[in-house]
Protein backbone atom coordinates (compact mmCIF):
# COMPACT_ATOMS: atom_id res chain seq x y z
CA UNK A 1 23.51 8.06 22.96
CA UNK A 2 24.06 7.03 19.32
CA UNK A 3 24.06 3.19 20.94
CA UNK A 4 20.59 3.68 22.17
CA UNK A 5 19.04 5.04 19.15
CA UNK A 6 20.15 2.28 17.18
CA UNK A 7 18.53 -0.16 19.82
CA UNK A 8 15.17 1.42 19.27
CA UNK A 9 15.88 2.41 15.36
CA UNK A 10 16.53 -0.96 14.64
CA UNK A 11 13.77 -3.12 16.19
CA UNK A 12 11.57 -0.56 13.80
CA UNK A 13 13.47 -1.46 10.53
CA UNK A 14 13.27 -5.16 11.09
CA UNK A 15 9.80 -5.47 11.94
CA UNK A 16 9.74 -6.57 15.61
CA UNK A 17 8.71 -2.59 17.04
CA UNK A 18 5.40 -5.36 18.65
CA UNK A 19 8.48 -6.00 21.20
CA UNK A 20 9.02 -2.16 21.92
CA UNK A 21 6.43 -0.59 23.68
CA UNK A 22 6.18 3.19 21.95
CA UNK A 23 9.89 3.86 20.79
CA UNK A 24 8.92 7.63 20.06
CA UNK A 25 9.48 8.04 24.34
CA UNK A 26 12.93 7.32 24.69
CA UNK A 27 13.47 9.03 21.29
CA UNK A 28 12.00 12.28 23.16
CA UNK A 29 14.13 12.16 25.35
CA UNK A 30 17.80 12.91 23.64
């Protein structure tokens, strides 16, 4: 679980959350 957080967490840190569409869904989810 950790692993995927830090997929989504870390697209947001370095700028490129344009390539995520709407992390706060998978964040939900755990």
């Amino acid at each position: 679980m950790l692993a995927a957080l830090k997929v989504f967490v870390q697209p947001m840190k370095s700028g490129d959350a344009q390539l995520i569409p709407q992390p706060p869904v998978p964040l939900a989810a755990f």
